[in-house]
PDB file of N, CA and C in Angstrom:
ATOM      1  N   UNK A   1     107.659  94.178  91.945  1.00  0.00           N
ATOM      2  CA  UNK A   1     108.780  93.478  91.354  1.00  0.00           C
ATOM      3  C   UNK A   1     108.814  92.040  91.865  1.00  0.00           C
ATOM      4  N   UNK A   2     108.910  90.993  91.006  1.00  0.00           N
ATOM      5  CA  UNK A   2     109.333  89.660  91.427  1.00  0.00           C
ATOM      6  C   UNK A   2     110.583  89.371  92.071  1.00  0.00           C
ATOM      7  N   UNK A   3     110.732  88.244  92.887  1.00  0.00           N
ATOM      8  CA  UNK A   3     112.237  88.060  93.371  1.00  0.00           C
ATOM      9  C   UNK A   3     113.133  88.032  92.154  1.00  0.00           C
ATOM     10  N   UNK A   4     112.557  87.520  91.057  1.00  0.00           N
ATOM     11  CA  UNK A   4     113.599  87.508  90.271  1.00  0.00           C
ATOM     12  C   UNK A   4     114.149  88.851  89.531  1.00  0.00           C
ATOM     13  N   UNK A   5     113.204  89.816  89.453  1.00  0.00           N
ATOM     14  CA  UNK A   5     113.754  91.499  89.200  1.00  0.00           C
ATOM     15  C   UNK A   5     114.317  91.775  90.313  1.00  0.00           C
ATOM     16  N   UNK A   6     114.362  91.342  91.169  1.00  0.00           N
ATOM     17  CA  UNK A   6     114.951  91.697  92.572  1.00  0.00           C
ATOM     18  C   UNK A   6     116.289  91.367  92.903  1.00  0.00           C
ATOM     19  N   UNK A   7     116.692  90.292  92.594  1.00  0.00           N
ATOM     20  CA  UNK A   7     117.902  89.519  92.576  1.00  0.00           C
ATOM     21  C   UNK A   7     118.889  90.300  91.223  1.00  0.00           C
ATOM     22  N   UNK A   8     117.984  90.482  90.694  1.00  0.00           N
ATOM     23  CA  UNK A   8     118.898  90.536  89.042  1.00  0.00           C
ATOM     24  C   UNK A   8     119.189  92.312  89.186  1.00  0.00           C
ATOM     25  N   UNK A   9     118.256  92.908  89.487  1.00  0.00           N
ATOM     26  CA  UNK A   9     118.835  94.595  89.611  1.00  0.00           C
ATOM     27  C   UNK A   9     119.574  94.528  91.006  1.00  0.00           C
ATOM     28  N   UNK A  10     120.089  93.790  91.686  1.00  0.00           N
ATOM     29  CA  UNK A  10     120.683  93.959  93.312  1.00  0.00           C
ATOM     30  C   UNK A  10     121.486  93.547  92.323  1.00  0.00           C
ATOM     31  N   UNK A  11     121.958  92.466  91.834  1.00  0.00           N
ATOM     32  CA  UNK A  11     123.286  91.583  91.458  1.00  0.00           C
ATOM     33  C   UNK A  11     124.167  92.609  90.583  1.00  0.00           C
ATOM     34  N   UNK A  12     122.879  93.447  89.586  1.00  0.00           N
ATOM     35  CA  UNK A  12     123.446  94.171  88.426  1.00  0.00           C
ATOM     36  C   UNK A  12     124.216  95.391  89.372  1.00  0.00           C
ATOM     37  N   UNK A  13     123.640  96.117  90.256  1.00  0.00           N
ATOM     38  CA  UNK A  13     124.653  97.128  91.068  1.00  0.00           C
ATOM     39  C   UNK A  13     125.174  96.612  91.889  1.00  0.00           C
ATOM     40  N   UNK A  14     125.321  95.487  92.361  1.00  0.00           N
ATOM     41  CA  UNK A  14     127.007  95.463  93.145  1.00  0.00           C
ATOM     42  C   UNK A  14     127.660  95.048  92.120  1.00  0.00           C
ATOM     43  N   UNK A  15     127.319  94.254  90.790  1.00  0.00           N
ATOM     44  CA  UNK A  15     128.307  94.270  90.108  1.00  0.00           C
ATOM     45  C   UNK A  15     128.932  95.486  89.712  1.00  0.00           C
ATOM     46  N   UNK A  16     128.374  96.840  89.064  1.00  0.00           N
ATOM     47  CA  UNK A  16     128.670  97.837  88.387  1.00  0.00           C
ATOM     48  C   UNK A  16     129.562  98.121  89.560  1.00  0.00           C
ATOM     49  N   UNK A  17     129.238  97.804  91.289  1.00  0.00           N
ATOM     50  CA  UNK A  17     130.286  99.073  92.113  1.00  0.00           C
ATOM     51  C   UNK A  17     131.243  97.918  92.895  1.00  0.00           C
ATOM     52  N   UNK A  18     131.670  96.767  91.563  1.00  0.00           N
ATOM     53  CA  UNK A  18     132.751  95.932  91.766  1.00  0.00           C
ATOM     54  C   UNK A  18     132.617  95.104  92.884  1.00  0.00           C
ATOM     55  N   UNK A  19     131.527  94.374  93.091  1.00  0.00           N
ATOM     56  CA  UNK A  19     131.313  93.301  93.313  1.00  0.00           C
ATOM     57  C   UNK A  19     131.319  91.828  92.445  1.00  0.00           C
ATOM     58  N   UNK A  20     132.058  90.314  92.897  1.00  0.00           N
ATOM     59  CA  UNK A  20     132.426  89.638  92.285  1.00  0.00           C
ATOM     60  C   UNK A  20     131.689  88.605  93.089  1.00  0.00           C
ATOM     61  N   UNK A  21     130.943  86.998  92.567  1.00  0.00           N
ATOM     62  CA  UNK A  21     130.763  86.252  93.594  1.00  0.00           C
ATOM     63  C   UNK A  21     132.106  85.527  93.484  1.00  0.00           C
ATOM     64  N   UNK A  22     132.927  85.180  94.221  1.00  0.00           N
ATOM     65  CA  UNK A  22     134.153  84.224  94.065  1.00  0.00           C
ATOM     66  C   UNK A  22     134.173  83.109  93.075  1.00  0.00           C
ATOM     67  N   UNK A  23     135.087  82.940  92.026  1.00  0.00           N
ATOM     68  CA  UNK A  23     134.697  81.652  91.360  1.00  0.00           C
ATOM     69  C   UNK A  23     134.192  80.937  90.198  1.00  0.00           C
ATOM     70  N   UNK A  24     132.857  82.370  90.268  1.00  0.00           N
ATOM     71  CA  UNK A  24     131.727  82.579  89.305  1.00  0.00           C
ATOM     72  C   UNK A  24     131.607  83.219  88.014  1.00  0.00           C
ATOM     73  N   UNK A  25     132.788  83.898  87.639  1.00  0.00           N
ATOM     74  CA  UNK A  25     133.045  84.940  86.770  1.00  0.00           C
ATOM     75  C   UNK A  25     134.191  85.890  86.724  1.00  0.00           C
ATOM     76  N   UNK A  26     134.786  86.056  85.528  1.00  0.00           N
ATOM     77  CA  UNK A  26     135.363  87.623  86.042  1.00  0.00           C
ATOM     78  C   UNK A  26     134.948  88.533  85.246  1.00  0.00           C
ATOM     79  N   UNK A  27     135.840  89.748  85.614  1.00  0.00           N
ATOM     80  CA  UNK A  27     135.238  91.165  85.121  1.00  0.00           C
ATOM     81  C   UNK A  27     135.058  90.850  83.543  1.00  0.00           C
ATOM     82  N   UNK A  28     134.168  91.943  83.464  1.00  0.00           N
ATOM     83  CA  UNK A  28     133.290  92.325  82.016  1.00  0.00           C
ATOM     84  C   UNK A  28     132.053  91.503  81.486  1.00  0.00           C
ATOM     85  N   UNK A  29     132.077  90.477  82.136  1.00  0.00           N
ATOM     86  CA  UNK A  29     131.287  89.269  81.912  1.00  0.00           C
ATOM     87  C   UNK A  29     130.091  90.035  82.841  1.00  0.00           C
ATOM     88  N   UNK A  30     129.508  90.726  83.032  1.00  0.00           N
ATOM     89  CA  UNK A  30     128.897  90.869  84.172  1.00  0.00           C
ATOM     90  C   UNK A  30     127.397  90.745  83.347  1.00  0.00           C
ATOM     91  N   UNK A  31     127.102  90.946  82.566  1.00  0.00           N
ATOM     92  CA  UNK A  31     125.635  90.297  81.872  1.00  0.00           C
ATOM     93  C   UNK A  31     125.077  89.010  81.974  1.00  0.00           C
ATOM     94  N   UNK A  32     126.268  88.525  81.668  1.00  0.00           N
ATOM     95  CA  UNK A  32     125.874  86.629  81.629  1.00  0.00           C
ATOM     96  C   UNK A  32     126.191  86.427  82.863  1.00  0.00           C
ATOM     97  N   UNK A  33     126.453  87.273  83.780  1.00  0.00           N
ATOM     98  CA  UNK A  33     126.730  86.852  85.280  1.00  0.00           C
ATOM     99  C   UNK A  33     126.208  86.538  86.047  1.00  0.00           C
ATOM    100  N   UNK A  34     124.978  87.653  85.962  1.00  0.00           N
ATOM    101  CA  UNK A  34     123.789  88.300  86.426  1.00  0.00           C
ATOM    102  C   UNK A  34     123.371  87.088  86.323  1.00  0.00           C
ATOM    103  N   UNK A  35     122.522  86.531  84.979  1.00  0.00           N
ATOM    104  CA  UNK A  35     121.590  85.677  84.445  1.00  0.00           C
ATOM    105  C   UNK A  35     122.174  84.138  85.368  1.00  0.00           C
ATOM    106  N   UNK A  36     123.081  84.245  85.076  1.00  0.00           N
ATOM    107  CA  UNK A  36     123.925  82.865  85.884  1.00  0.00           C
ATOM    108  C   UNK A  36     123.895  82.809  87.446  1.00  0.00           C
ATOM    109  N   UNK A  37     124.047  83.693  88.303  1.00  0.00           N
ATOM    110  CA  UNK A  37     123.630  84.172  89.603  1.00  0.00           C
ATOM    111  C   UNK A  37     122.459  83.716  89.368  1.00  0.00           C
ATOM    112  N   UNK A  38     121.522  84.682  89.015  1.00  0.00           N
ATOM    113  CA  UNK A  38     120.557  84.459  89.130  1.00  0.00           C
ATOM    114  C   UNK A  38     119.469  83.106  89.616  1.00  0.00           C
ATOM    115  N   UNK A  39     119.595  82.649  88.222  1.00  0.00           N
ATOM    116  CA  UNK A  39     119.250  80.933  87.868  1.00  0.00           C
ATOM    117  C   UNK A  39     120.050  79.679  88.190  1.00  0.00           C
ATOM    118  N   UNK A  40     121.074  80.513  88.630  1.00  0.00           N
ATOM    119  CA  UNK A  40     121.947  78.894  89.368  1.00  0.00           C
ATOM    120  C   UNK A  40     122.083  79.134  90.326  1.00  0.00           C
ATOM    121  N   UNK A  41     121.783  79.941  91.230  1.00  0.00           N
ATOM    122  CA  UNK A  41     122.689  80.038  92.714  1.00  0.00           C
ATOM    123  C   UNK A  41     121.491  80.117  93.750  1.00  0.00           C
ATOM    124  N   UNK A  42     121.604  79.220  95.187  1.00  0.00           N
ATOM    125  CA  UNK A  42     120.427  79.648  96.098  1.00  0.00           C
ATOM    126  C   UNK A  42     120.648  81.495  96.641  1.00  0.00           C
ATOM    127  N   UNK A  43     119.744  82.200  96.706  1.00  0.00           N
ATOM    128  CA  UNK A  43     120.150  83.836  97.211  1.00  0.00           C
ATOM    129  C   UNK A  43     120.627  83.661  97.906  1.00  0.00           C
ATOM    130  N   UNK A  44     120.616  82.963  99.139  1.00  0.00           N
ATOM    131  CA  UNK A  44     121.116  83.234 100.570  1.00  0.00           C
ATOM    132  C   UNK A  44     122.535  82.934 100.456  1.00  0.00           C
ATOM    133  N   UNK A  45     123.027  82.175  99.248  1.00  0.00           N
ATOM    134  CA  UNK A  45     124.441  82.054  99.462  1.00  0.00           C
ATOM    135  C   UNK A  45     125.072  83.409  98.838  1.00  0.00           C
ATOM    136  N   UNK A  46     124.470  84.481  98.211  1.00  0.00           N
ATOM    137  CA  UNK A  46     125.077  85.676  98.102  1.00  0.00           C
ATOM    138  C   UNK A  46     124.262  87.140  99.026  1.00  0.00           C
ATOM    139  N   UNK A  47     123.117  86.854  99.216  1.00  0.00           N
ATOM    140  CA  UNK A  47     122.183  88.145  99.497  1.00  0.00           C
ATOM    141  C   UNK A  47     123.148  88.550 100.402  1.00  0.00           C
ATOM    142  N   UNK A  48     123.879  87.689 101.679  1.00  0.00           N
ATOM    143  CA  UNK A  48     124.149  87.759 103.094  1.00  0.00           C
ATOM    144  C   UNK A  48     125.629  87.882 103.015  1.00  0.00           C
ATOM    145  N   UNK A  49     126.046  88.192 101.780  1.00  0.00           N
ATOM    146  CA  UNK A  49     127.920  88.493 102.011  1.00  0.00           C
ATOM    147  C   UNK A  49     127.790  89.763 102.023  1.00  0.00           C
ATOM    148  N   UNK A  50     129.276  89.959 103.229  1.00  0.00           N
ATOM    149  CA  UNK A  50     129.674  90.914 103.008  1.00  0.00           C
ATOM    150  C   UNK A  50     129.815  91.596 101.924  1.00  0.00           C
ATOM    151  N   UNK A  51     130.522  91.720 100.944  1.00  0.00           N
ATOM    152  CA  UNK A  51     131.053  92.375 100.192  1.00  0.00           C
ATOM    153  C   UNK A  51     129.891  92.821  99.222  1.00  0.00           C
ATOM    154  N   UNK A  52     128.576  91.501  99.187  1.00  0.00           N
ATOM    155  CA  UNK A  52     127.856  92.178  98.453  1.00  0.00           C
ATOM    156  C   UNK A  52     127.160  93.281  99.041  1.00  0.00           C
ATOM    157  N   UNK A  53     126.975  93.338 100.194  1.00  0.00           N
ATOM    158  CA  UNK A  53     126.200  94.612 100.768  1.00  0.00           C
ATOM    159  C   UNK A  53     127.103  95.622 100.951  1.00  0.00           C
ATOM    160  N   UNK A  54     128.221  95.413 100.745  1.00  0.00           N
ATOM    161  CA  UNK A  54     129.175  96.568 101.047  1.00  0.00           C
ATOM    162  C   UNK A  54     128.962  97.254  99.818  1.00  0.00           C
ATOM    163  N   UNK A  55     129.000  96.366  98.278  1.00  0.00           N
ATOM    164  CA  UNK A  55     128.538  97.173  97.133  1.00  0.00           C
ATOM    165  C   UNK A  55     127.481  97.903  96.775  1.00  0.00           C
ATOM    166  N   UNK A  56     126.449  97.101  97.720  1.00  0.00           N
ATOM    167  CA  UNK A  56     124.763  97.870  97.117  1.00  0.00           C
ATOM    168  C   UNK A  56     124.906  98.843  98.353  1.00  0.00           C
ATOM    169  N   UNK A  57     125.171  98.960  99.190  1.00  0.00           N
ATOM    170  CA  UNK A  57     124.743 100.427 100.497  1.00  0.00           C
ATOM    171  C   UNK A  57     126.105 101.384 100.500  1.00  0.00           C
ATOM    172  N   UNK A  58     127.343 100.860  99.970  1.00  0.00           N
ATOM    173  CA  UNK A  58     128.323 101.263 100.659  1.00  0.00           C
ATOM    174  C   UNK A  58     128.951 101.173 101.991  1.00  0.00           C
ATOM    175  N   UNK A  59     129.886 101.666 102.120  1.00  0.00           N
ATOM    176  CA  UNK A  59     130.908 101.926 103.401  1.00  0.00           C
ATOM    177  C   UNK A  59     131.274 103.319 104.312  1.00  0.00           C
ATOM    178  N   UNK A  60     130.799 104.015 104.137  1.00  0.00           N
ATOM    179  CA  UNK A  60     130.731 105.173 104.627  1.00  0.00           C
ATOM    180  C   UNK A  60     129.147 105.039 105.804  1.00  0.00           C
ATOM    181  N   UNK A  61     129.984 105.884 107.098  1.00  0.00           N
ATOM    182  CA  UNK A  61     128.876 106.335 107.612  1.00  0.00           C
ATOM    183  C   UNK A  61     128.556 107.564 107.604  1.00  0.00           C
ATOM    184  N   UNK A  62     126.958 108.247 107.531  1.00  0.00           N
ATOM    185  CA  UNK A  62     126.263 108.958 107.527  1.00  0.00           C
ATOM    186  C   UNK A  62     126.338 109.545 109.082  1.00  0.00           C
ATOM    187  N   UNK A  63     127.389 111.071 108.687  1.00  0.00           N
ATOM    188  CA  UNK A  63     127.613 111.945 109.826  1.00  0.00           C
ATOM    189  C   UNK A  63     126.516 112.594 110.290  1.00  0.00           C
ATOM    190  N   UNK A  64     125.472 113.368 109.137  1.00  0.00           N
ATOM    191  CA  UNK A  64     124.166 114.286 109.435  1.00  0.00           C
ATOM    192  C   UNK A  64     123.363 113.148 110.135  1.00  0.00           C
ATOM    193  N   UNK A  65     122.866 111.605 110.196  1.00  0.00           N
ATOM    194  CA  UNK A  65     121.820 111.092 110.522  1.00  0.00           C
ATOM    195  C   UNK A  65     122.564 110.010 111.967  1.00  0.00           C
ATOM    196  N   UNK A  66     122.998 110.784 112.983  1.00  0.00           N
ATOM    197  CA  UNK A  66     122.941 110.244 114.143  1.00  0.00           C
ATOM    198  C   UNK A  66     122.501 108.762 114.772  1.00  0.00           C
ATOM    199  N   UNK A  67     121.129 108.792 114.685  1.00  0.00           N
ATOM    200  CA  UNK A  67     120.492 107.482 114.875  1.00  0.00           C
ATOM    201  C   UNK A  67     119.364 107.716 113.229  1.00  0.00           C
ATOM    202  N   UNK A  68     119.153 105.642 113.340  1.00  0.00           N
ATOM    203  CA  UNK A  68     118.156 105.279 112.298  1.00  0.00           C
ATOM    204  C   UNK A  68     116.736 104.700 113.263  1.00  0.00           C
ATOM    205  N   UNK A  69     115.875 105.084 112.811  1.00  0.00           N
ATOM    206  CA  UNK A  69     114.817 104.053 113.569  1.00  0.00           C
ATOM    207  C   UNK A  69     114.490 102.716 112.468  1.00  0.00           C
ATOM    208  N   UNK A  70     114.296 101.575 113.133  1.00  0.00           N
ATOM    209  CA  UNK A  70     114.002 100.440 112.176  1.00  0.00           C
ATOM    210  C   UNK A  70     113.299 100.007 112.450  1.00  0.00           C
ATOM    211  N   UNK A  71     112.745  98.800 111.926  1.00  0.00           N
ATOM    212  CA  UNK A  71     111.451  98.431 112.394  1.00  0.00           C
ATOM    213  C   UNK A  71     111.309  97.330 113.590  1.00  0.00           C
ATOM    214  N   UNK A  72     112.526  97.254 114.244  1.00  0.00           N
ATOM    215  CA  UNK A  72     112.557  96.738 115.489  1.00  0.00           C
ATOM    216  C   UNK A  72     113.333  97.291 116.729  1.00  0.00           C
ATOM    217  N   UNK A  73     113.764  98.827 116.663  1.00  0.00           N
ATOM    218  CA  UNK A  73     113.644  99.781 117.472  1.00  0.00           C
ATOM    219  C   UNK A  73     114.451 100.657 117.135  1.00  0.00           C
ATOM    220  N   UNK A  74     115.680 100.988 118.086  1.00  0.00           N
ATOM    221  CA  UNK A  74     116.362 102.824 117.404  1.00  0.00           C
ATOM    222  C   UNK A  74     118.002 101.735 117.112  1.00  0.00           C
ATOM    223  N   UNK A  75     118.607 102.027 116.112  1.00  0.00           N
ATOM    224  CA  UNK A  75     119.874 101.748 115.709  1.00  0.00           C
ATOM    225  C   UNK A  75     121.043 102.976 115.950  1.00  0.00           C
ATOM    226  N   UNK A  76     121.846 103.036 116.460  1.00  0.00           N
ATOM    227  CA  UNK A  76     122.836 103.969 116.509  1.00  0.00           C
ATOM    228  C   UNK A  76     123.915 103.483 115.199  1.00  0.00           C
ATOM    229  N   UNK A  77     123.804 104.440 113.860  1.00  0.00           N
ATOM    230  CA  UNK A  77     124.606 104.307 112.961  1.00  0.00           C
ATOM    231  C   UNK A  77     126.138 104.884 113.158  1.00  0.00           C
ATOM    232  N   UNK A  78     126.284 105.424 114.491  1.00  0.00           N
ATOM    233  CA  UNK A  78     127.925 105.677 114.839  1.00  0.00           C
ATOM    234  C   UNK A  78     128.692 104.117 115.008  1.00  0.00           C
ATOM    235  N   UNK A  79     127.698 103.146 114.788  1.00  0.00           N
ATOM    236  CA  UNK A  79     128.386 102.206 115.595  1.00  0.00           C
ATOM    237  C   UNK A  79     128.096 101.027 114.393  1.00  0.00           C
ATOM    238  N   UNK A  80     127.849 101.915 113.211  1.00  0.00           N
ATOM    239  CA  UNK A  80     127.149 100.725 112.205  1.00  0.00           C
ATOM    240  C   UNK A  80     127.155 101.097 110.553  1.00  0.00           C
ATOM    241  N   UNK A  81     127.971 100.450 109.755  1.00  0.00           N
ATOM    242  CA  UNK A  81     127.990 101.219 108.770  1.00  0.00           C
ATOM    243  C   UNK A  81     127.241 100.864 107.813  1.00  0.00           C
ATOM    244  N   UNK A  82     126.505 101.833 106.800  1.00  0.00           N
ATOM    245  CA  UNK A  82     125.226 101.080 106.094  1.00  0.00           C
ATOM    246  C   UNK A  82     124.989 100.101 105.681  1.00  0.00           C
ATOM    247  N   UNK A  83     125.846  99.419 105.280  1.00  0.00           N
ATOM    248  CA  UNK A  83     125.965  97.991 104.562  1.00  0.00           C
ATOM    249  C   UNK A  83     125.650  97.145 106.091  1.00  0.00           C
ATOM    250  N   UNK A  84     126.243  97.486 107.113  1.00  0.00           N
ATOM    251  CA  UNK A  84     126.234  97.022 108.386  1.00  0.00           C
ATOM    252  C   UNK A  84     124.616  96.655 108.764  1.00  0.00           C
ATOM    253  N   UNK A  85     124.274  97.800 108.600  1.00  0.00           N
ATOM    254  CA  UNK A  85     123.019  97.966 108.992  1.00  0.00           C
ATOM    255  C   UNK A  85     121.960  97.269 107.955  1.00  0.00           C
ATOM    256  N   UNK A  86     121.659  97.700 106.805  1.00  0.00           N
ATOM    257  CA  UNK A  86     120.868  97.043 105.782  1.00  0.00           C
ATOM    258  C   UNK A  86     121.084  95.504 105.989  1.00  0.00           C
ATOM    259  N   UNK A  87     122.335  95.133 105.986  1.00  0.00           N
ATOM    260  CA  UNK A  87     122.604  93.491 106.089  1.00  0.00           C
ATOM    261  C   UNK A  87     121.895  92.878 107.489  1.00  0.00           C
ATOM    262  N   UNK A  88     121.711  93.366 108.689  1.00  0.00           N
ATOM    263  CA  UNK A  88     121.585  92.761 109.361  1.00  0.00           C
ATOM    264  C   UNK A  88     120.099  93.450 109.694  1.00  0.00           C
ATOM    265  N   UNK A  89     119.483  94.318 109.266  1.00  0.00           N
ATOM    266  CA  UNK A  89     117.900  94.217 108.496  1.00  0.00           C
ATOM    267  C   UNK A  89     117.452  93.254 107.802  1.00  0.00           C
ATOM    268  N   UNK A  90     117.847  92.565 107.249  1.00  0.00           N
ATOM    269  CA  UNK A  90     117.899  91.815 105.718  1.00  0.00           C
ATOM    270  C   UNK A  90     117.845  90.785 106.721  1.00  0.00           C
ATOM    271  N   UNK A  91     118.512  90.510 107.593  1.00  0.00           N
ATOM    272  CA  UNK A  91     118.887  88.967 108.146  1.00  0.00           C
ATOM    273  C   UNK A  91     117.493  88.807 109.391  1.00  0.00           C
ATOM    274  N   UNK A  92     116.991  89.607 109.639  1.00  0.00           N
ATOM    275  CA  UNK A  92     116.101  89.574 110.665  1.00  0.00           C
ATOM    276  C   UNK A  92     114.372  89.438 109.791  1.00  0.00           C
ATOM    277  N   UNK A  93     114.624  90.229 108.661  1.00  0.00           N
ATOM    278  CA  UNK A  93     113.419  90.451 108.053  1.00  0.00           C
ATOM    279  C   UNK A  93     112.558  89.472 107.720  1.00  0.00           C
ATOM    280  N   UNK A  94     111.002  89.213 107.659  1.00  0.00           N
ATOM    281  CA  UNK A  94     110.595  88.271 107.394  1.00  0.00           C
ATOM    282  C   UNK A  94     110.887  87.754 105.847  1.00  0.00           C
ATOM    283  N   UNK A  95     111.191  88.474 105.209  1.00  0.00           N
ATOM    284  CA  UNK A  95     111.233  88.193 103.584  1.00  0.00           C
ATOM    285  C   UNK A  95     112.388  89.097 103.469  1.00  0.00           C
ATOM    286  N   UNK A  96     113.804  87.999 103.269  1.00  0.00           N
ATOM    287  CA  UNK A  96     114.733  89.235 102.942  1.00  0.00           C
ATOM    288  C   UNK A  96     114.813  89.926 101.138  1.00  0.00           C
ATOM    289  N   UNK A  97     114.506  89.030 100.444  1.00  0.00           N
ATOM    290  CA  UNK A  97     114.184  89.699  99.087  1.00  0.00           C
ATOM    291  C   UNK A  97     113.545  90.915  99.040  1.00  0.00           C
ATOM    292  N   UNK A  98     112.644  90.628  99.601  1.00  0.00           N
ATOM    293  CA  UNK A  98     111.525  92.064  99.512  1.00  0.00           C
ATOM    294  C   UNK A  98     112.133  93.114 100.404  1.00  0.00           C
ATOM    295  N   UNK A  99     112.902  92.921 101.218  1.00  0.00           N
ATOM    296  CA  UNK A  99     113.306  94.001 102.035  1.00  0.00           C
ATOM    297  C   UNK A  99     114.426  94.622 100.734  1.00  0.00           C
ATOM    298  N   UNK A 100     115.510  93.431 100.470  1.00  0.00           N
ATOM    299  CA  UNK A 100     116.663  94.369  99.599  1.00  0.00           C
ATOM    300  C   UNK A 100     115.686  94.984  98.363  1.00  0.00           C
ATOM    301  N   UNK A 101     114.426  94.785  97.805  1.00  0.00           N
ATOM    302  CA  UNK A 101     114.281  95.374  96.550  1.00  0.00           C
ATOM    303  C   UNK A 101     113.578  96.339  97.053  1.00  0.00           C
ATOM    304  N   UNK A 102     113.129  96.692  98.749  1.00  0.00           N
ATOM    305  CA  UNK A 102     112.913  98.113  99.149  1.00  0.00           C
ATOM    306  C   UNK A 102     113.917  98.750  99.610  1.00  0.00           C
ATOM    307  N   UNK A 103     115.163  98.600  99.593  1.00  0.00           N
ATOM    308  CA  UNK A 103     116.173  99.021  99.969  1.00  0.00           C
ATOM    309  C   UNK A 103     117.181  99.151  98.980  1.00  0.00           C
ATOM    310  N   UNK A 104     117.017  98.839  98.104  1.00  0.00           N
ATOM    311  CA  UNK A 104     118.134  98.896  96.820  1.00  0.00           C
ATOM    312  C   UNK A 104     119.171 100.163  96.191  1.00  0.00           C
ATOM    313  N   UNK A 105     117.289 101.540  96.979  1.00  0.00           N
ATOM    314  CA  UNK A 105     118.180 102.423  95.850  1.00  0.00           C
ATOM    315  C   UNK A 105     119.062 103.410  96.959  1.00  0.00           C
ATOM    316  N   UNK A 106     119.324 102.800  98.165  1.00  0.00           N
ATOM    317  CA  UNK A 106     119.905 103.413  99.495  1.00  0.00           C
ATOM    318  C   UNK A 106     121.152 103.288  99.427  1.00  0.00           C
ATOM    319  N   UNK A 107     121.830 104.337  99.429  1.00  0.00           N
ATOM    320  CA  UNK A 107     123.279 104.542  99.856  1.00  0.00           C
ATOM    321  C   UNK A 107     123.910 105.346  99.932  1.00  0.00           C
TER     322      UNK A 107
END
């Protein structure tokens, strides 16, 4: 997938689970939203919000999975909630695009 399938299916599900960028749109518009995100906006001014990672991973923590291992050592998810965690994966990663479009369909 290109960054740009990458950006545009991340944007399209936090929109569907009511994610908004401030400013940029409101509800129902979310087609021409996408495309507009997309092509007008630098990523980093949305990849790294809250709220958008709260939409693509959720808010709930995962009671059955104790600890996560990542790729820079063991994470305790009692202390981290997925969005928590994916986001600050994302922020360390060498390529955060490519990390969210391997992480997209997690939550």
């Amino acid at each position: 997938m290109t960054n740009t399938e990458i950006l545009t299916k991340a944007i399209q599900k936090a929109v569907e689970s009511g994610w908004m960028l401030q400013g940029v749109y409101s509800a129902g518009s979310s087609k021409s939203a996408t495309k507009y995100i997309v092509d007008g906006f630098e990523p980093k001014l949305f990849i790294f919000d809250h709220d958008f990672a709260k939409a693509l991973w959720g808010d709930q923590r995962d009671i059955d999975s104790p600890m996560s291992v990542g790729p820079r050592g063991v994470v305790s998810i009692h202390n981290l909630r997925p969005w928590q965690y994916h986001l600050q994966q994302m922020v360390i990663a060498e390529d955060p695009i490519k990390y969210l479009g391997e992480h997209l369909n997690e939550q």
